[in-house]
PDB file of N, CA and C in Angstrom:
ATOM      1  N   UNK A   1       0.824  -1.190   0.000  1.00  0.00           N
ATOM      2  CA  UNK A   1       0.000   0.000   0.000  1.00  0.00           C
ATOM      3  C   UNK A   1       0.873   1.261   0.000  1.00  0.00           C
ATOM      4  N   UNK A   2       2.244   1.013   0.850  1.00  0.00           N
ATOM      5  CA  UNK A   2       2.921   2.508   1.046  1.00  0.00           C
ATOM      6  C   UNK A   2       3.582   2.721  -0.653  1.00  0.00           C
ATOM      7  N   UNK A   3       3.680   1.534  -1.480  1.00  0.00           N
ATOM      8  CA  UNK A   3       4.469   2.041  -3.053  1.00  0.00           C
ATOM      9  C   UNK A   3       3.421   2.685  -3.709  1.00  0.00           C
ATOM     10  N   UNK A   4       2.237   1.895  -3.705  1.00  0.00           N
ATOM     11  CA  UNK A   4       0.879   2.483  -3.977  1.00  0.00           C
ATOM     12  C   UNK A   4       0.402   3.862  -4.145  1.00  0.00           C
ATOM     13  N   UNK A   5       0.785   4.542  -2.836  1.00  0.00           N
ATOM     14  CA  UNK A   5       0.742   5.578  -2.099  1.00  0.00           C
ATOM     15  C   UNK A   5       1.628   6.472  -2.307  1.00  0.00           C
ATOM     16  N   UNK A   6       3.144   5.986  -3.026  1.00  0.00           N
ATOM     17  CA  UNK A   6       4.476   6.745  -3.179  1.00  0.00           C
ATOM     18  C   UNK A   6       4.207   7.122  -4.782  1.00  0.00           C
ATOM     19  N   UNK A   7       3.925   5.967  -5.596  1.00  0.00           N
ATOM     20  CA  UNK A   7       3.700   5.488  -7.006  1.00  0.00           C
ATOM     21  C   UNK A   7       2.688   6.684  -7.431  1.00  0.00           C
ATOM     22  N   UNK A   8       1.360   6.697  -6.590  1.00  0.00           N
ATOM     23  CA  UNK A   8       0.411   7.888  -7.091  1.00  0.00           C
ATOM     24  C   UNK A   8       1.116   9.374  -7.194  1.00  0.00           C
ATOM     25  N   UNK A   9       1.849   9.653  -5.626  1.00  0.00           N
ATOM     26  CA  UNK A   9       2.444  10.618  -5.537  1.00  0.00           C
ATOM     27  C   UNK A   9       3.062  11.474  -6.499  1.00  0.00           C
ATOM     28  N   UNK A  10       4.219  10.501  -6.771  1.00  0.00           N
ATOM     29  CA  UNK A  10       4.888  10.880  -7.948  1.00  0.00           C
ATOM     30  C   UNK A  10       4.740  11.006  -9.102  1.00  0.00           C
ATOM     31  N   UNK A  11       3.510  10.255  -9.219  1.00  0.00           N
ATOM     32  CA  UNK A  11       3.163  10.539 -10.770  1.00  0.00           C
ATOM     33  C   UNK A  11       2.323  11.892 -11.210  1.00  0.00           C
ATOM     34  N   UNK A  12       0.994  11.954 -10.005  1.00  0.00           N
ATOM     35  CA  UNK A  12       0.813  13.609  -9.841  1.00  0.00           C
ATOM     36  C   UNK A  12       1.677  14.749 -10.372  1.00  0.00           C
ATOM     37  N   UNK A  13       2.840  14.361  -9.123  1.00  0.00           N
ATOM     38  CA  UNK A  13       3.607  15.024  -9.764  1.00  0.00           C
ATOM     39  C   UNK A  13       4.486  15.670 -10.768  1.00  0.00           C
ATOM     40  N   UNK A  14       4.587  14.348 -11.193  1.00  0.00           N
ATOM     41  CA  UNK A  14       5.157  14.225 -12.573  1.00  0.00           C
ATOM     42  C   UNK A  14       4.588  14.781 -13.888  1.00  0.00           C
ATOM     43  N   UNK A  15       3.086  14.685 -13.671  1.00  0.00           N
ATOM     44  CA  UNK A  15       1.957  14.606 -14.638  1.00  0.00           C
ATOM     45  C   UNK A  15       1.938  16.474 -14.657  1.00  0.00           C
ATOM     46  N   UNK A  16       2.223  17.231 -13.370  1.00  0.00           N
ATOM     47  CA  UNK A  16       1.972  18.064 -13.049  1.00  0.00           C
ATOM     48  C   UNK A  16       3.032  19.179 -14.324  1.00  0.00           C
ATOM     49  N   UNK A  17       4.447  18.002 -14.054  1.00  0.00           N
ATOM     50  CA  UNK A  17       5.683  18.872 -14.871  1.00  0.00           C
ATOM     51  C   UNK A  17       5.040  19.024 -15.750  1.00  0.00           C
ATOM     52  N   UNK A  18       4.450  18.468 -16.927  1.00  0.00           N
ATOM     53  CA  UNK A  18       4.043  17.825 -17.978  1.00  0.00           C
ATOM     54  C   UNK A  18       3.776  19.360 -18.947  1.00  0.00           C
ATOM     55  N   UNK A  19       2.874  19.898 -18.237  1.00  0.00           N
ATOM     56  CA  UNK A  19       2.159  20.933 -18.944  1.00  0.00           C
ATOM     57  C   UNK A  19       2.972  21.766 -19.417  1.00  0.00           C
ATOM     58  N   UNK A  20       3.980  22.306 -18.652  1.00  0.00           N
ATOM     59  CA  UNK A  20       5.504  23.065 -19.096  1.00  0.00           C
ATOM     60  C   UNK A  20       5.961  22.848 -20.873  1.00  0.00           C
ATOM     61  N   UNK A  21       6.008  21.465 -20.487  1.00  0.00           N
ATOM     62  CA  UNK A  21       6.892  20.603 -21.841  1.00  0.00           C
ATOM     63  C   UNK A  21       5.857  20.549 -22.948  1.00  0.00           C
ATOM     64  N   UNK A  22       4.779  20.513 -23.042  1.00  0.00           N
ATOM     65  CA  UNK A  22       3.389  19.989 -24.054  1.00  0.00           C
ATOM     66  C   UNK A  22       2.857  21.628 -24.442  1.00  0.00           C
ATOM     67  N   UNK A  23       3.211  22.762 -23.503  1.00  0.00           N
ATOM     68  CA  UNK A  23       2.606  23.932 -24.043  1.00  0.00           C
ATOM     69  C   UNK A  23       2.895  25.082 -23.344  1.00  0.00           C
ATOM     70  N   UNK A  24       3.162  26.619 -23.753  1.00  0.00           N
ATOM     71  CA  UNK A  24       3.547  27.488 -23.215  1.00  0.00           C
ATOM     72  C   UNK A  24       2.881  28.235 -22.510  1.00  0.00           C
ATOM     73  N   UNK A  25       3.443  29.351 -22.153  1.00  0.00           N
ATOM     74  CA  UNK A  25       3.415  29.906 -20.825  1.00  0.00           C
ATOM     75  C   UNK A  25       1.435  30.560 -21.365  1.00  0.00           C
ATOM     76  N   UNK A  26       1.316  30.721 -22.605  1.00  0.00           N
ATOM     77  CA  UNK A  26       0.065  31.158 -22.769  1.00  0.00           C
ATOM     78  C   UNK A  26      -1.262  30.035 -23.384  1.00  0.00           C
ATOM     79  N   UNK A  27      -0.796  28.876 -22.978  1.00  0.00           N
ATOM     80  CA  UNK A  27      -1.843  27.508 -23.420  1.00  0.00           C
ATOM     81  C   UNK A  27      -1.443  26.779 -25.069  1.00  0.00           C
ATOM     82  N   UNK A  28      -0.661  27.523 -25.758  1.00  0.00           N
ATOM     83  CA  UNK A  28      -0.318  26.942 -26.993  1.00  0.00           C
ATOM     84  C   UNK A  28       0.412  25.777 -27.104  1.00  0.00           C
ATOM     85  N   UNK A  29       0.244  24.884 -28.209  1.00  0.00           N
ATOM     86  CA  UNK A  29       0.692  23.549 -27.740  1.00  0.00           C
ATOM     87  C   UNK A  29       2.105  24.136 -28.463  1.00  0.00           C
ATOM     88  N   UNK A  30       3.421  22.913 -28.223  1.00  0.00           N
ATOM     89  CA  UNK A  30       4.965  23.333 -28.279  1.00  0.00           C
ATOM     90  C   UNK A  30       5.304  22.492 -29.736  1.00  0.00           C
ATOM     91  N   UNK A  31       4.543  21.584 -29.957  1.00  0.00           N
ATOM     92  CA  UNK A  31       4.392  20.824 -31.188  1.00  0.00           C
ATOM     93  C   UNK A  31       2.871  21.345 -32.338  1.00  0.00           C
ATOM     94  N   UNK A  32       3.127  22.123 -33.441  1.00  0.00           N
ATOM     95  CA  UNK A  32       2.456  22.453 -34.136  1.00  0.00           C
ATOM     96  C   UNK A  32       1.776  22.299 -35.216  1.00  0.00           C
ATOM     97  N   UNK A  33       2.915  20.774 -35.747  1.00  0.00           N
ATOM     98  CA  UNK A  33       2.191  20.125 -36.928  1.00  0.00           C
ATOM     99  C   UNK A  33       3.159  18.874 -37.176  1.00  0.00           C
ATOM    100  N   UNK A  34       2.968  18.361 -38.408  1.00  0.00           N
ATOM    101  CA  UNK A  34       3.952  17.546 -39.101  1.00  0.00           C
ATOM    102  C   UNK A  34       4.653  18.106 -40.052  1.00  0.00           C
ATOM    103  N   UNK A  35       5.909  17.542 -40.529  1.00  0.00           N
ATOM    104  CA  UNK A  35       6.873  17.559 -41.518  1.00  0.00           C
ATOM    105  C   UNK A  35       6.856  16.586 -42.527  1.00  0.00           C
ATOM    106  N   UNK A  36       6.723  16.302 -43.304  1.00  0.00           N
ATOM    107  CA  UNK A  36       6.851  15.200 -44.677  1.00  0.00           C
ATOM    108  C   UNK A  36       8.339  15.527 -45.010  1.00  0.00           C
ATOM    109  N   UNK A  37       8.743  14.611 -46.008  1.00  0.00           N
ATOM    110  CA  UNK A  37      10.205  14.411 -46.654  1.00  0.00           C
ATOM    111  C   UNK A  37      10.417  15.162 -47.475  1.00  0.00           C
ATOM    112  N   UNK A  38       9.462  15.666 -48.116  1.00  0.00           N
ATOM    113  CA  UNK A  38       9.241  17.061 -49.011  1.00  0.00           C
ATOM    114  C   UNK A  38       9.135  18.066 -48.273  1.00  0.00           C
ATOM    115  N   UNK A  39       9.772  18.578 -47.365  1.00  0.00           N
ATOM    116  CA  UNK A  39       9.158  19.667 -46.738  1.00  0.00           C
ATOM    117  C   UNK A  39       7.517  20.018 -46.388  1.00  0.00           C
ATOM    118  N   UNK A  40       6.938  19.512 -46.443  1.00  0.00           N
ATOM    119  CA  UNK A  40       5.298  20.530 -46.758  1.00  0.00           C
ATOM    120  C   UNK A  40       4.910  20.325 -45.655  1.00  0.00           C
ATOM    121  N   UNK A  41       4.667  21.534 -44.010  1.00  0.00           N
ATOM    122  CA  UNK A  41       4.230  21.405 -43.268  1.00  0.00           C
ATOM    123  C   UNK A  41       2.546  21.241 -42.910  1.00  0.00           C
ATOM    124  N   UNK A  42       1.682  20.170 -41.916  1.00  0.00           N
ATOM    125  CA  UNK A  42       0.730  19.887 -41.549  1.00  0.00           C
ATOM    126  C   UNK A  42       0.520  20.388 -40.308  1.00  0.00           C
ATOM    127  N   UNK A  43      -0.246  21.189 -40.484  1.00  0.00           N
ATOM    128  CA  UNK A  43      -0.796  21.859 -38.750  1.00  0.00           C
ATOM    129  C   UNK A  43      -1.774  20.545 -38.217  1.00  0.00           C
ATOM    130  N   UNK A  44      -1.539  20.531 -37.147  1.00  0.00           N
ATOM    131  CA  UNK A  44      -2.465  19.538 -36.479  1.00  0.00           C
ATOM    132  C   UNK A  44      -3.746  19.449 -35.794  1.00  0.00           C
ATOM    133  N   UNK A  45      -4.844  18.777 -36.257  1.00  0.00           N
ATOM    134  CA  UNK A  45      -6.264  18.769 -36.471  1.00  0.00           C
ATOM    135  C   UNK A  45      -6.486  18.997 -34.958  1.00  0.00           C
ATOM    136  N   UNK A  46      -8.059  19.198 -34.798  1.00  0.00           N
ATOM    137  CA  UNK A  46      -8.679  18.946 -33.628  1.00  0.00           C
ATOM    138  C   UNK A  46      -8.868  17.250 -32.613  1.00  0.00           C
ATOM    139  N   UNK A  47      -8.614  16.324 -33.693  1.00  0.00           N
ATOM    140  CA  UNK A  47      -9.207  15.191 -33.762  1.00  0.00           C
ATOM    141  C   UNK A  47      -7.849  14.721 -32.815  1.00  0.00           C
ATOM    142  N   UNK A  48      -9.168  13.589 -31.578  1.00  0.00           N
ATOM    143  CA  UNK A  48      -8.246  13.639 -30.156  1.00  0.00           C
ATOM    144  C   UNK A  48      -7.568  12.182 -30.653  1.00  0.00           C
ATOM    145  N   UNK A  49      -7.707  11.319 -31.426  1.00  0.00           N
ATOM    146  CA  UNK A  49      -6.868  10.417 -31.641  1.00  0.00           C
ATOM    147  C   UNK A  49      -5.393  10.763 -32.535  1.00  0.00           C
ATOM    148  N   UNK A  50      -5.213  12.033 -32.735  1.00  0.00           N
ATOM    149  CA  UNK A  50      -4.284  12.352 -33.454  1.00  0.00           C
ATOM    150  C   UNK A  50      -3.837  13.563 -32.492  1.00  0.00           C
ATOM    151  N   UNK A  51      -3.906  13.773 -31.663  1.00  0.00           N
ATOM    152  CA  UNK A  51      -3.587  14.854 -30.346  1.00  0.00           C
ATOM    153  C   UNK A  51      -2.829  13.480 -29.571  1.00  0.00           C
ATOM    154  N   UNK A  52      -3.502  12.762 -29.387  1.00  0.00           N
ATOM    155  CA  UNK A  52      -2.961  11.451 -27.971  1.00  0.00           C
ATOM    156  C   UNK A  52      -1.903  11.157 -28.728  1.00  0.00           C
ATOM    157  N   UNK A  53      -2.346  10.682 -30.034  1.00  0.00           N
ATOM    158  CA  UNK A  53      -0.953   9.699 -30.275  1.00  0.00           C
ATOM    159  C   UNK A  53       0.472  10.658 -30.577  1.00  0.00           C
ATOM    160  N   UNK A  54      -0.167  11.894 -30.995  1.00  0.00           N
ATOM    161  CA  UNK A  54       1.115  13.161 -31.018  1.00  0.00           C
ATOM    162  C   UNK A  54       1.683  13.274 -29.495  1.00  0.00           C
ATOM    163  N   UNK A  55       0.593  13.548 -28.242  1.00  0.00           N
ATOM    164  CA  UNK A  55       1.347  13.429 -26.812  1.00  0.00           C
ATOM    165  C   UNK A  55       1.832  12.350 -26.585  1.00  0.00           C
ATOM    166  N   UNK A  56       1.538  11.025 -26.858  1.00  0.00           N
ATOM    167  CA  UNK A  56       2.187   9.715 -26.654  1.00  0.00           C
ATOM    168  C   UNK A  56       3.789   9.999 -26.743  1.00  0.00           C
ATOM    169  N   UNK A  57       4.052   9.996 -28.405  1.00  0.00           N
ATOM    170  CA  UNK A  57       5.449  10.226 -29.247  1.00  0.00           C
ATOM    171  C   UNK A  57       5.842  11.392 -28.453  1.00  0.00           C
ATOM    172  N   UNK A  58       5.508  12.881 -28.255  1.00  0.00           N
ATOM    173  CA  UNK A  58       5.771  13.335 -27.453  1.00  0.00           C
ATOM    174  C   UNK A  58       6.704  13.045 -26.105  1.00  0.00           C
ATOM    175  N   UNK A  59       5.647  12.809 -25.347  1.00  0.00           N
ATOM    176  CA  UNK A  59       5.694  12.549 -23.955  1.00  0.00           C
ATOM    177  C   UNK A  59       6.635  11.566 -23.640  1.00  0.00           C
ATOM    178  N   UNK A  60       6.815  10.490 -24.539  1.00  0.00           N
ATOM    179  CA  UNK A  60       7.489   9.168 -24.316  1.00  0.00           C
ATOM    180  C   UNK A  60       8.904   9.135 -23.841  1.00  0.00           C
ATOM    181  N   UNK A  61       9.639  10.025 -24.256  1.00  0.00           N
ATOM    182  CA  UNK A  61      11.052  10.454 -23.203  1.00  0.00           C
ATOM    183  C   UNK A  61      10.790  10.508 -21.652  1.00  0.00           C
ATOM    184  N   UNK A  62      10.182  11.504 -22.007  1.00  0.00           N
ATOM    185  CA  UNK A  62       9.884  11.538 -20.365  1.00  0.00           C
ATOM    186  C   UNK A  62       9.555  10.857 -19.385  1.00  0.00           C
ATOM    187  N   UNK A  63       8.464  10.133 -20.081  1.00  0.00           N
ATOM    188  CA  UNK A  63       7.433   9.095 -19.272  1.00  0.00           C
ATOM    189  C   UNK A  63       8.554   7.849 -18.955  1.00  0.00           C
ATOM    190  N   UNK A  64       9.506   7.419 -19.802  1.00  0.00           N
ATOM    191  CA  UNK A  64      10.808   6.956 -19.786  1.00  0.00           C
ATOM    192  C   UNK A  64      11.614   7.160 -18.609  1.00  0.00           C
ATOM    193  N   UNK A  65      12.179   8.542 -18.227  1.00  0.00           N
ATOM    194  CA  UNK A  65      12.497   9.109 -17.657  1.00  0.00           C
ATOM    195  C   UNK A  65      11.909   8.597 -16.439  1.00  0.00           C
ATOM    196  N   UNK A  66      10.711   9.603 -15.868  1.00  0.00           N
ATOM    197  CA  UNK A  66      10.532   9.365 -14.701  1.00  0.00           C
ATOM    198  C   UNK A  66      10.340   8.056 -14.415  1.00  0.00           C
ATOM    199  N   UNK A  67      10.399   7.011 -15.511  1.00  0.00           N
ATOM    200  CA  UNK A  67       9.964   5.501 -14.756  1.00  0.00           C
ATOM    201  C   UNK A  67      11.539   4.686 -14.303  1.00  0.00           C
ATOM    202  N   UNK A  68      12.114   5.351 -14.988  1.00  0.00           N
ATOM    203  CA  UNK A  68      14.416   5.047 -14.349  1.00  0.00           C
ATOM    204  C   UNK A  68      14.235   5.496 -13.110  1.00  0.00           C
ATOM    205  N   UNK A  69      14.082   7.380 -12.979  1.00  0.00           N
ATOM    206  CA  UNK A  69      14.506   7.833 -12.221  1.00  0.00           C
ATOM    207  C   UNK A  69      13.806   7.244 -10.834  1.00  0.00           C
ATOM    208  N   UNK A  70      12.387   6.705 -11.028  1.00  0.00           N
ATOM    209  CA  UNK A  70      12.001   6.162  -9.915  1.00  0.00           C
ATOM    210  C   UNK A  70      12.397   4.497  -9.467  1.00  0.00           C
ATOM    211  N   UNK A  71      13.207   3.879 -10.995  1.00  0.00           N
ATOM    212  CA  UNK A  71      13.207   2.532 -10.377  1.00  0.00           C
ATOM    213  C   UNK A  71      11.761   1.817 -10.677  1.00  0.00           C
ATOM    214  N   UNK A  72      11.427   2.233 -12.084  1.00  0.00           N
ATOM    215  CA  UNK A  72      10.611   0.848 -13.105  1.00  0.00           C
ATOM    216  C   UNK A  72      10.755   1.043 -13.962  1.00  0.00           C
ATOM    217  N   UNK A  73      10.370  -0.344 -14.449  1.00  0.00           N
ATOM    218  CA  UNK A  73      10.808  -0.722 -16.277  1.00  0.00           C
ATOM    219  C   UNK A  73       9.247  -0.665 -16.773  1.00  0.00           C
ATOM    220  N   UNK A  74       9.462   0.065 -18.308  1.00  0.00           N
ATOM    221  CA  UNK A  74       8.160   0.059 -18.914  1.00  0.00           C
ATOM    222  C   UNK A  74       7.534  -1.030 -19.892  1.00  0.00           C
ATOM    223  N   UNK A  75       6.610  -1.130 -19.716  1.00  0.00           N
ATOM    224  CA  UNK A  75       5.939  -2.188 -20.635  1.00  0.00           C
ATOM    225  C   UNK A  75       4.769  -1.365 -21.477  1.00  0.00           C
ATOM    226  N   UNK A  76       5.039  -1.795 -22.992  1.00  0.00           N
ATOM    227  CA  UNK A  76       4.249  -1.286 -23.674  1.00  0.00           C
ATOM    228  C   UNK A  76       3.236  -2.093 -23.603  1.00  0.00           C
ATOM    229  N   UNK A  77       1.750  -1.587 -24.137  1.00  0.00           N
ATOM    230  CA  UNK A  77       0.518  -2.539 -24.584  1.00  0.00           C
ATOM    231  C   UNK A  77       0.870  -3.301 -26.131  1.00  0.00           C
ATOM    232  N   UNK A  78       0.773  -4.659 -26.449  1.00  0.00           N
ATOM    233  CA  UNK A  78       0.888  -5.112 -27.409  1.00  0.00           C
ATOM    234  C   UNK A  78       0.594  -4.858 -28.267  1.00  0.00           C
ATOM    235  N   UNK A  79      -1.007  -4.594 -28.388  1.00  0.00           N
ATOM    236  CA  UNK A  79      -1.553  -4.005 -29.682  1.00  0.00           C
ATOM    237  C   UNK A  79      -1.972  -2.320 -29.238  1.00  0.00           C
ATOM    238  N   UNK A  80      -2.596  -1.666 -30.566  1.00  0.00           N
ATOM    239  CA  UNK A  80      -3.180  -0.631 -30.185  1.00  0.00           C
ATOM    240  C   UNK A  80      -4.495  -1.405 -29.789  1.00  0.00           C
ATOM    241  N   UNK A  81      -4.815   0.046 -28.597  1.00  0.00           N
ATOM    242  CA  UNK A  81      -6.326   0.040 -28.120  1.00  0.00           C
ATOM    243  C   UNK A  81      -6.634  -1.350 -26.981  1.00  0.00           C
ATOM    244  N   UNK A  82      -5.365  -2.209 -26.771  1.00  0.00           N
ATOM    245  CA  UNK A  82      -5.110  -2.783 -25.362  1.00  0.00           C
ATOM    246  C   UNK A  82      -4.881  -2.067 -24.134  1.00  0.00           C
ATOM    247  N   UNK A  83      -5.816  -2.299 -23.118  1.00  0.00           N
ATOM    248  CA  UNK A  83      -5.229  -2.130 -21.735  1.00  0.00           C
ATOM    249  C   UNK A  83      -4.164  -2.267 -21.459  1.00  0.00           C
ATOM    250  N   UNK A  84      -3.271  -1.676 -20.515  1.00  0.00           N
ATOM    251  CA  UNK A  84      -3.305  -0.192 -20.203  1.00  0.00           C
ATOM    252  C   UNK A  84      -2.365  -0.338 -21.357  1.00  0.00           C
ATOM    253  N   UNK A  85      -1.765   1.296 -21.306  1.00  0.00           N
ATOM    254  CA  UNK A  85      -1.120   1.932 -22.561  1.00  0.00           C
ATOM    255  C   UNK A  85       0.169   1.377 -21.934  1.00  0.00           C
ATOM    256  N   UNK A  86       0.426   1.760 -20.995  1.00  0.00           N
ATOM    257  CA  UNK A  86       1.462   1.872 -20.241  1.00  0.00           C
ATOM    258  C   UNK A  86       1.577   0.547 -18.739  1.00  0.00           C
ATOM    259  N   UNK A  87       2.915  -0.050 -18.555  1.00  0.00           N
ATOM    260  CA  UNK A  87       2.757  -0.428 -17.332  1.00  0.00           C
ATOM    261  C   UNK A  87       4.145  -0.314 -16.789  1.00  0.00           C
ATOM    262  N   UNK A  88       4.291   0.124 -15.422  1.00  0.00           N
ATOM    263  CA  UNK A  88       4.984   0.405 -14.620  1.00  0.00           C
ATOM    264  C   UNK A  88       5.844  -0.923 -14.000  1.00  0.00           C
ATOM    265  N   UNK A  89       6.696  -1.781 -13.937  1.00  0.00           N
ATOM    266  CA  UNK A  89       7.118  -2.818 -13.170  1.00  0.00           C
ATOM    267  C   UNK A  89       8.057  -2.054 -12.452  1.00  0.00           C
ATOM    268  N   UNK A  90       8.228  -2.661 -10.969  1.00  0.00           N
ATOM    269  CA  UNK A  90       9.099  -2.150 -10.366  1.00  0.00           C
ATOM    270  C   UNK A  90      10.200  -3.084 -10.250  1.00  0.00           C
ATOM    271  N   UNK A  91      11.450  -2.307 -10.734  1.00  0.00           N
ATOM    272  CA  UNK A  91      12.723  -3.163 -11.201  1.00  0.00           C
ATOM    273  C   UNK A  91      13.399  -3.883  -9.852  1.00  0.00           C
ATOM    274  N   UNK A  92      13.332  -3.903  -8.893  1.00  0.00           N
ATOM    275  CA  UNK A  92      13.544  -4.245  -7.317  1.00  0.00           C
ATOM    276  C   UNK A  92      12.796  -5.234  -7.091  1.00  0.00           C
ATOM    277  N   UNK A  93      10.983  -5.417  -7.721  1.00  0.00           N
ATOM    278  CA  UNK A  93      10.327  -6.316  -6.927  1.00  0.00           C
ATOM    279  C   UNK A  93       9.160  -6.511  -8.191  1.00  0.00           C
ATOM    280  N   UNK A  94       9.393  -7.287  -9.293  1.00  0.00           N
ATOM    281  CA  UNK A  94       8.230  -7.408 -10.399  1.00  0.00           C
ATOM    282  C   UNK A  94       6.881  -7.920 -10.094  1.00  0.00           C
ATOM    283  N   UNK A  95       6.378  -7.736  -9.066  1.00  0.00           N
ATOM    284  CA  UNK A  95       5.270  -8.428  -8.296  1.00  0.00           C
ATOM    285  C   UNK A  95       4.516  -6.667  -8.332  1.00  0.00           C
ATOM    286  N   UNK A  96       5.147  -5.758  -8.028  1.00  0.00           N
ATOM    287  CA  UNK A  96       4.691  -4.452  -8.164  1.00  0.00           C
ATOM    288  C   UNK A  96       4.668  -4.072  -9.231  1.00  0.00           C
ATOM    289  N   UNK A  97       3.697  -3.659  -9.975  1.00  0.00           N
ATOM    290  CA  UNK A  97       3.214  -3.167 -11.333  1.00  0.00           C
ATOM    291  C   UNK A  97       1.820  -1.967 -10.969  1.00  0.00           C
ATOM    292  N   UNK A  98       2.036  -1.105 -11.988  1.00  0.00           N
ATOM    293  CA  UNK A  98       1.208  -0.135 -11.969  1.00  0.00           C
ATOM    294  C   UNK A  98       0.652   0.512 -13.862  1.00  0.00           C
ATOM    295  N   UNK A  99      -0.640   0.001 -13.660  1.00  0.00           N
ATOM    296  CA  UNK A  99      -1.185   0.308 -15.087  1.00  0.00           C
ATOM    297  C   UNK A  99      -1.439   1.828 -15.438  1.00  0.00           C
ATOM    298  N   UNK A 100      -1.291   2.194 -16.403  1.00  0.00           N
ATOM    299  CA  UNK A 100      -1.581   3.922 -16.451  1.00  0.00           C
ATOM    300  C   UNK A 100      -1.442   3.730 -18.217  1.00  0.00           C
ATOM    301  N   UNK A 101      -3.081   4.581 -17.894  1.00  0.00           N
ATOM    302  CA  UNK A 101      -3.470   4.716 -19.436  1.00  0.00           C
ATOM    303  C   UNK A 101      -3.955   5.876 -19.919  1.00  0.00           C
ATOM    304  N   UNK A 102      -3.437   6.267 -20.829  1.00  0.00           N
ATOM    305  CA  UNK A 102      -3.235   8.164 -21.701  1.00  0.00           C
ATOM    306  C   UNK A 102      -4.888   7.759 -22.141  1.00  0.00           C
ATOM    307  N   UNK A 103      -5.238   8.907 -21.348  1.00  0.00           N
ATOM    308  CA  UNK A 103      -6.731   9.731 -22.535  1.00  0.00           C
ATOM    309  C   UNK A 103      -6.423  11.196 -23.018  1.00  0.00           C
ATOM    310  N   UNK A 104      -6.914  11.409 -23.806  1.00  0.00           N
ATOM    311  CA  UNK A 104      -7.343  12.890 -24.060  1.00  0.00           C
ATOM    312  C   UNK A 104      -8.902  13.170 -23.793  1.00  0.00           C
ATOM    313  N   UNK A 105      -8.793  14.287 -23.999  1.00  0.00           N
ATOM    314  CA  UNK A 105     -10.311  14.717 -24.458  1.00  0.00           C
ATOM    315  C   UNK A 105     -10.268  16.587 -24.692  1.00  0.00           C
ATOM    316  N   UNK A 106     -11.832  16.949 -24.840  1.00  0.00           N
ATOM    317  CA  UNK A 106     -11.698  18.403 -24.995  1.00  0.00           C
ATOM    318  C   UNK A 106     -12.170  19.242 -23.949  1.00  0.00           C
ATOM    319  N   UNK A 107     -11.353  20.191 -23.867  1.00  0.00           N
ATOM    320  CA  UNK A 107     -11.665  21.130 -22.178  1.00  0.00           C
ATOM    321  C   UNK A 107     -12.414  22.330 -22.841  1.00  0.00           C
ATOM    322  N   UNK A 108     -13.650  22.669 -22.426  1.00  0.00           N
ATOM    323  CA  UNK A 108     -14.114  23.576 -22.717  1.00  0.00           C
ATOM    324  C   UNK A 108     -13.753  24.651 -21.334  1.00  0.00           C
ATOM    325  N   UNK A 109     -13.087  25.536 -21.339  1.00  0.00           N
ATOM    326  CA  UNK A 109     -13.550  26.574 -19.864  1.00  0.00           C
ATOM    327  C   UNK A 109     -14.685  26.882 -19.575  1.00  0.00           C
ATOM    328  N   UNK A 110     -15.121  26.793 -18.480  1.00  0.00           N
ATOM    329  CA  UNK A 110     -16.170  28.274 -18.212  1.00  0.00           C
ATOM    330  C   UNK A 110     -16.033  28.360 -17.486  1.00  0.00           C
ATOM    331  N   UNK A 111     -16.849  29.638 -16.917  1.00  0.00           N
ATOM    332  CA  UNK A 111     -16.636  30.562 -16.221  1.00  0.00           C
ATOM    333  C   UNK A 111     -17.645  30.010 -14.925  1.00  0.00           C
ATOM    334  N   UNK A 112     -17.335  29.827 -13.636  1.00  0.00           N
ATOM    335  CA  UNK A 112     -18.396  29.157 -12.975  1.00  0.00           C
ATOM    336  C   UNK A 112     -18.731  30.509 -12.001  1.00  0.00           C
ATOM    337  N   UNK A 113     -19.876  30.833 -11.713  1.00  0.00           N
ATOM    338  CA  UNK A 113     -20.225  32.152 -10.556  1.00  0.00           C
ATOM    339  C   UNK A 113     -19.518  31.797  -9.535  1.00  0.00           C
ATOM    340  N   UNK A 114     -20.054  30.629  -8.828  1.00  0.00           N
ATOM    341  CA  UNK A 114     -19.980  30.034  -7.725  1.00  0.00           C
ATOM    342  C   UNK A 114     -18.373  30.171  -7.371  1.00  0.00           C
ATOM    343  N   UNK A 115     -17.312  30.113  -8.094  1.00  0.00           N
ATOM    344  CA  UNK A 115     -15.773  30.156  -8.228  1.00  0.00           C
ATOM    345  C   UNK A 115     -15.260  31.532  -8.554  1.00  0.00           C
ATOM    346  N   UNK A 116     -16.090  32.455  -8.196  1.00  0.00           N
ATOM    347  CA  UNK A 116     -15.612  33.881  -8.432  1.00  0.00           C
ATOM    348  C   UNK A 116     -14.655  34.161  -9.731  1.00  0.00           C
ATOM    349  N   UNK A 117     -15.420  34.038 -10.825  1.00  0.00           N
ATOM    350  CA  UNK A 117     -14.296  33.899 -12.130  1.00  0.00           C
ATOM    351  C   UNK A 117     -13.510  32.858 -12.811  1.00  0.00           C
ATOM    352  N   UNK A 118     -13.019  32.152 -11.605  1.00  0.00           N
ATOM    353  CA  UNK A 118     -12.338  30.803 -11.691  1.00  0.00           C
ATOM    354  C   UNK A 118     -12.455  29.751 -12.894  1.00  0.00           C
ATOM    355  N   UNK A 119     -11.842  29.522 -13.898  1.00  0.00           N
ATOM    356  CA  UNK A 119     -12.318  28.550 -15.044  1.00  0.00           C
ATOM    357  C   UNK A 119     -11.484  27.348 -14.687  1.00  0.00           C
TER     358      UNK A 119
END
């Protein structure tokens, strides 16, 4: 229960860095399109299966990263669209595993009264 408990922690946290690296100081994302071999740049759609799998490729250093720096090895999902995306083994004790699976979706703001402005 206490890795459980350490495992959530850090990933919060981690999840928290995240936003830094994926988009700037004014909400714009840091990745803007594709490149082809011909040069001809593609700005990138609304469409959240092509947002995830751009944060996936993205993100995947990192997510790398913090799973060393904490002491687990990653396991990919075999196919697409298998549970989980991601799994956590802990390199000390492979009996500890932790599933974690990427969604997207779309954030609309608003403005709530009740939150004095607050979106």
């Amino acid at each position: 229960m206490i890795e459980k408990i350490k495992f959530e922690s850090d990933l919060i946290k981690f999840t928290d860095s995240l936003k830094k690296y994926v988009s700037t100081d004014d909400g714009q994302w840091t990745i803007k399109g594709f490149i082809d071999v011909f040069k001809n740049i593609y700005t990138i759609s609304s469409d959240t299966k092509i947002i995830s799998k751009i944060l996936e490729i993205h993100l995947f250093p990192k997510i790398l990263k913090f799973a060393e720096d904490n002491g687990y090895k990653l396991v990919l999902a075999d196919h697409q669209n298998y549970y989980p995306d991601i799994s956590f083994v802990k390199s000390a004790d492979e009996s500890v595993k932790f599933a974690v699976d990427l969604k997207t979706t779309y954030r609309k703001p608003v403005t709530c009264p009740d939150f004095n402005g607050i979106q």
